[in-house]
Protein backbone atom coordinates (compact mmCIF):
# COMPACT_ATOMS: atom_id res chain seq x y z
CA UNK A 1 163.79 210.91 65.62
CA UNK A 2 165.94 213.20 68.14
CA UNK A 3 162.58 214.16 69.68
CA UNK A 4 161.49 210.38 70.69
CA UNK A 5 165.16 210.08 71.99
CA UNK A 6 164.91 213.04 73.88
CA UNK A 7 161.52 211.30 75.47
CA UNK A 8 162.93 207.52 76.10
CA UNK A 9 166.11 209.32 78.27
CA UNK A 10 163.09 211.72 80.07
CA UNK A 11 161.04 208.66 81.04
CA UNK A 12 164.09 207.38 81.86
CA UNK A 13 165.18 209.90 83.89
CA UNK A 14 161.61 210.03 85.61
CA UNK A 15 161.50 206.87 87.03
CA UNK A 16 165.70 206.50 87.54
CA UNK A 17 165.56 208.57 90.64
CA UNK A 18 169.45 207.85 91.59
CA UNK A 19 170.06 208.94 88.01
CA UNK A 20 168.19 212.49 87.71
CA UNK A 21 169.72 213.16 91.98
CA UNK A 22 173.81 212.61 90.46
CA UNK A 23 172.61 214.79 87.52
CA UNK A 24 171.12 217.64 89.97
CA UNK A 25 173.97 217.07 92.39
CA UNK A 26 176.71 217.22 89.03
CA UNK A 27 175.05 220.51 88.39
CA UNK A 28 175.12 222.37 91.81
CA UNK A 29 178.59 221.20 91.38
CA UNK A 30 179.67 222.70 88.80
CA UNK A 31 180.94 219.48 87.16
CA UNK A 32 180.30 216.47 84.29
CA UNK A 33 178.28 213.50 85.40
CA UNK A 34 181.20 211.43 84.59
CA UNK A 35 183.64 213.74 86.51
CA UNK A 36 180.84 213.65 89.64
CA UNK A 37 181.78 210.07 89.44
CA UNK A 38 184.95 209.43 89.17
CA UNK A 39 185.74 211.73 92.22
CA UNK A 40 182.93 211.24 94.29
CA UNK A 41 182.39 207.10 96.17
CA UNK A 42 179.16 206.04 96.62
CA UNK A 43 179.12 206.28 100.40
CA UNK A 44 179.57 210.15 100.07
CA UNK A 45 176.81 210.34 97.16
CA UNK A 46 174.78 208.78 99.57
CA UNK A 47 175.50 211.19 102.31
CA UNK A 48 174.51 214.08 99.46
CA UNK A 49 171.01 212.19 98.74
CA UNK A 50 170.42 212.13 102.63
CA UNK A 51 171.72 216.06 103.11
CA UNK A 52 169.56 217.07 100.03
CA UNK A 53 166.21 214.53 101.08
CA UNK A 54 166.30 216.89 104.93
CA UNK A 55 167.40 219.85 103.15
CA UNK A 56 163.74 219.81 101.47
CA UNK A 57 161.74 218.22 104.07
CA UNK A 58 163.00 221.49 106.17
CA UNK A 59 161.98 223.64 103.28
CA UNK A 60 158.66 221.92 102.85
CA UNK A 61 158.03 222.07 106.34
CA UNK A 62 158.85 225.96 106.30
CA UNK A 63 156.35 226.90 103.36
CA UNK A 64 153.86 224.83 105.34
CA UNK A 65 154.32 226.81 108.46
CA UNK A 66 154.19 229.94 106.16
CA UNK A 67 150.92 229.35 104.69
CA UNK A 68 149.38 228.14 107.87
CA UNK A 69 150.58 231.77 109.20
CA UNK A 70 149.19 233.82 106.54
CA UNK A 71 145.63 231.73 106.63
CA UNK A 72 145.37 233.03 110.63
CA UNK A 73 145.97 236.82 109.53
């Protein structure tokens, strides 16, 4: 029973993509989903997703590079 609850709140999380980015963003603070929301407003949550989305399009773009570079050698 726990295990096909466990799966319904994965699948959920999956496809709930403002969901699973408060529940990463709760946990490189330090802090409860419910306390992420009650001190942070949407607006700033917002700024987080947009920091976060360049964040990894910089890192992306950096492996990229990185393996282009070590193909040449």
């Amino acid at each position: 029973m726990l295990s096909l609850i466990r799966k319904a709140i994965e699948k959920e999380l999956e496809s709930d993509g403002r969901l699973f980015f408060q529940l990463s963003l709760a946990e490189a603070l330090h802090c409860t989903l419910n306390e992420l929301k009650s001190k942070v407003t949407d607006e700033e949550m917002s700024l987080w997703a947009a920091y976060y989305a360049i964040k990894k399009r910089q890192h992306d773009k950096m492996m990229e590079d990185t393996k282009k570079n070590t193909r040449r050698r």
